[in-house]
C-alpha atoms as a PDB file:
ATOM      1  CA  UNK A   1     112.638  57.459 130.626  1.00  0.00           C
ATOM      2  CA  UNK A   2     115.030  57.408 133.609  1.00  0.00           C
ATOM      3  CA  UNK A   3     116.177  60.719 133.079  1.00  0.00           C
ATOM      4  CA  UNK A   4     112.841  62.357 132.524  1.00  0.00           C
ATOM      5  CA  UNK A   5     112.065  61.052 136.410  1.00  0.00           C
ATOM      6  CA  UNK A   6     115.047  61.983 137.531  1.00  0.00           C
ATOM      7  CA  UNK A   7     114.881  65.513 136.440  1.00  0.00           C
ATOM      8  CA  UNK A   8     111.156  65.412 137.531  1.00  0.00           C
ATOM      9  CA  UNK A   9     112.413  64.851 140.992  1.00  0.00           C
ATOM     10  CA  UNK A  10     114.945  67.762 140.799  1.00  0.00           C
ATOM     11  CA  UNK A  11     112.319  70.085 139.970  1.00  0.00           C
ATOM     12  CA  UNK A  12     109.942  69.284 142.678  1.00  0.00           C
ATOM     13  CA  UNK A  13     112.004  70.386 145.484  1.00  0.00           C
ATOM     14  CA  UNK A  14     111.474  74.634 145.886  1.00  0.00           C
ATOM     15  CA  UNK A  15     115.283  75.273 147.036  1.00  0.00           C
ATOM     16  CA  UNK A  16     116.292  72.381 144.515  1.00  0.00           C
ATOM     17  CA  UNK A  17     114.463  75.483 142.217  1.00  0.00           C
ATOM     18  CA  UNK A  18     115.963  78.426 143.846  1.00  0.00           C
ATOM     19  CA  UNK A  19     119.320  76.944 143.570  1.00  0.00           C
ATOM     20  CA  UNK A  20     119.124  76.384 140.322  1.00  0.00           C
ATOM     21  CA  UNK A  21     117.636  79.878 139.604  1.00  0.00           C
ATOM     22  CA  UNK A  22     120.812  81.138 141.159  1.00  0.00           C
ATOM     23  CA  UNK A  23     122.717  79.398 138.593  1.00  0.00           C
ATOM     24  CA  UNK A  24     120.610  80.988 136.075  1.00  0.00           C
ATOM     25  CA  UNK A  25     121.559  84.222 137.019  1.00  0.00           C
ATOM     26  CA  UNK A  26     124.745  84.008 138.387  1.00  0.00           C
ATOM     27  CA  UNK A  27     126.777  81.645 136.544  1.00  0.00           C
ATOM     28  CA  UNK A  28     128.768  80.158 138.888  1.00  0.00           C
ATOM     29  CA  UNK A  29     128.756  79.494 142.776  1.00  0.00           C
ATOM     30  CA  UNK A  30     130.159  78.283 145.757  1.00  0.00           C
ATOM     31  CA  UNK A  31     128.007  76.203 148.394  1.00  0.00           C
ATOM     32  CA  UNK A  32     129.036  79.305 151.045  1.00  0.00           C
ATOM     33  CA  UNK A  33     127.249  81.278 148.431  1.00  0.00           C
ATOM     34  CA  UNK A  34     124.662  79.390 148.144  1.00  0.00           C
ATOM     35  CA  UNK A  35     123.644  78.952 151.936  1.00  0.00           C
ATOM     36  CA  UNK A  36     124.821  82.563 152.562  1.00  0.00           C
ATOM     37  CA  UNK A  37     121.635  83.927 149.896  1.00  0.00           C
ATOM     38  CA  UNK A  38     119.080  81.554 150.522  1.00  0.00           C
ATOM     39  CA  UNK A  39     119.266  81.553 154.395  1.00  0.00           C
ATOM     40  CA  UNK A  40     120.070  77.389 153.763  1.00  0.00           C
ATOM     41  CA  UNK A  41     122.235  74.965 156.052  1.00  0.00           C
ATOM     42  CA  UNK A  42     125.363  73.870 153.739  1.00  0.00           C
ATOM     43  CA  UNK A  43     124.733  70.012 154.740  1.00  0.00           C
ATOM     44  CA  UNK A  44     121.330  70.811 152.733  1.00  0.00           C
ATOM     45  CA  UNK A  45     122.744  72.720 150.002  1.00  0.00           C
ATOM     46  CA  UNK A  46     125.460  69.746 149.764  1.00  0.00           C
ATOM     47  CA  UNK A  47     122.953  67.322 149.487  1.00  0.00           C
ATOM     48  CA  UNK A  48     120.576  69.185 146.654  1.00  0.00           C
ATOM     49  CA  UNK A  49     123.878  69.545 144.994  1.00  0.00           C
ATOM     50  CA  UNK A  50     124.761  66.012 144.909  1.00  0.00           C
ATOM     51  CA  UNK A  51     121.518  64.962 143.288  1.00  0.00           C
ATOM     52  CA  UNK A  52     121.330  68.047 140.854  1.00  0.00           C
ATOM     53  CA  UNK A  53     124.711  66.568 139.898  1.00  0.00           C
ATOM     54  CA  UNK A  54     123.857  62.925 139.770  1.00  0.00           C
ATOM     55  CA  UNK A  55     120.835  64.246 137.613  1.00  0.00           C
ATOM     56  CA  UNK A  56     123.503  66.159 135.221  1.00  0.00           C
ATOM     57  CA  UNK A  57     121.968  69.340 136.129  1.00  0.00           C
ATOM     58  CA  UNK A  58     125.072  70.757 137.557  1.00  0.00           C
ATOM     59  CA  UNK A  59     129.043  70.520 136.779  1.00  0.00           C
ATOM     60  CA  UNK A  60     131.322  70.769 139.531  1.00  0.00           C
ATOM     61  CA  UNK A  61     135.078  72.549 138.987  1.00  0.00           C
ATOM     62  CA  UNK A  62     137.492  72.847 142.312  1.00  0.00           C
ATOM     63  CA  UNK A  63     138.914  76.001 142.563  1.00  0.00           C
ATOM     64  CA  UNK A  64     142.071  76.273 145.572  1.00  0.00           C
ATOM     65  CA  UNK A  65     139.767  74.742 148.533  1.00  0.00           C
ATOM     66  CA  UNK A  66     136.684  75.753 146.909  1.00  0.00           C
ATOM     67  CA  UNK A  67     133.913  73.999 144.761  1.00  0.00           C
ATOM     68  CA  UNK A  68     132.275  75.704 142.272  1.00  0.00           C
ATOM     69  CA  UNK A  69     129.086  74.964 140.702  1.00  0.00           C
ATOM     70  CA  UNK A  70     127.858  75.958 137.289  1.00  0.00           C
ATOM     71  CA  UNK A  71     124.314  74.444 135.133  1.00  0.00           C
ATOM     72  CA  UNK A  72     125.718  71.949 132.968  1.00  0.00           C
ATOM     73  CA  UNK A  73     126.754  73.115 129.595  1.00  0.00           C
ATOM     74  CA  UNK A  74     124.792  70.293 127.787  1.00  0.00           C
ATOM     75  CA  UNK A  75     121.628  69.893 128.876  1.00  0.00           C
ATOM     76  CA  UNK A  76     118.641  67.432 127.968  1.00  0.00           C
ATOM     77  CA  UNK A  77     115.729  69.029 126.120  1.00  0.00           C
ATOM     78  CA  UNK A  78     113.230  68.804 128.885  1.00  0.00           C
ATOM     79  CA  UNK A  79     116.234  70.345 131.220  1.00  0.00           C
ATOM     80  CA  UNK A  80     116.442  73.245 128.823  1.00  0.00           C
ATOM     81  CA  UNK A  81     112.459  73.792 129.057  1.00  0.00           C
ATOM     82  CA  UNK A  82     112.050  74.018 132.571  1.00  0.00           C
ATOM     83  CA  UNK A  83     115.459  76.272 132.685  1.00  0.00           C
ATOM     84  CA  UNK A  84     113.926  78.307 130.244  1.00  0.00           C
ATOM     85  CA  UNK A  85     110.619  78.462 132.594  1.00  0.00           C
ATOM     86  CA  UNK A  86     112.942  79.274 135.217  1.00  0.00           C
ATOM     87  CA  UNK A  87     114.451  82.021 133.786  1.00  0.00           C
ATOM     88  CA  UNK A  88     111.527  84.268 134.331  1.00  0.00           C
ATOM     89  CA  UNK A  89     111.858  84.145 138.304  1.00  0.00           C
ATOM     90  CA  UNK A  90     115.181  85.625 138.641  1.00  0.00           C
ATOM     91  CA  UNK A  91     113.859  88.940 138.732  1.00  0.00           C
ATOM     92  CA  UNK A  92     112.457  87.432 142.294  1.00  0.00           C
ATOM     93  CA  UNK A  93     115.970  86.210 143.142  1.00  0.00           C
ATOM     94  CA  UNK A  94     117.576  87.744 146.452  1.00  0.00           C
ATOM     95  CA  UNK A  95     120.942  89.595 146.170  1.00  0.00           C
ATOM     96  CA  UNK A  96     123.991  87.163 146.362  1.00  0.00           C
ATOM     97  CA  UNK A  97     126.009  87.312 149.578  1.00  0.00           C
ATOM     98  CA  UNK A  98     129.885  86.354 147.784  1.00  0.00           C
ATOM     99  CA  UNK A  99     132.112  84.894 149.986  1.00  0.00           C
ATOM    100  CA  UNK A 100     136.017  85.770 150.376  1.00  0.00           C
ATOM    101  CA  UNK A 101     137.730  82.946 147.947  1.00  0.00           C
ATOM    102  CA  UNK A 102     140.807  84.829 148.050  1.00  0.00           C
END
């Protein structure tokens, strides 16, 4: 039951959403990515992060100086229904603004 309410709280946030929707469509990103696209302040972004992570929505992997965010590779049935809801607004998406992780 505690994971069905903590997903439930994930998904009622709208740049908790778009974030996510991101993910859908783009695989993997950085939080300068992330703030960059949806016009977000990165102690924001951090924070939805750190709870779509706590909720085992995301997987974190540390590239150089860089984290890197991905959807997790496992995810609970209800996760997989809303993601699959999801899926149908990345058409809507804005264009991703990369960032120079060179």
């Amino acid at each position: 039951m505690n994971t069905l309410i903590q997903l439930s709280k994930i998904f009622s946030d709208k740049n908790r959403l778009l974030i996510i929707t991101l993910l859908l469509r783009d695989k993997a990103l950085c939080v300068c990515e992330i703030c960059d696209t949806l016009e977000l302040s990165q102690p924001l972004v951090s924070r939805h992060l750190k709870q779509m992570k706590e909720a085992g929505v995301l997987e974190a992997a540390k590239e150089k100086k860089w984290v890197i965010y991905t959807l997790t590779t496992m995810p609970h049935p209800f996760l997989q229904t809303l993601l699959n809801e999801l899926q149908k607004e990345v058409s809507n998406l804005p264009t991703i603004i990369t960032c120079n992780k060179n």
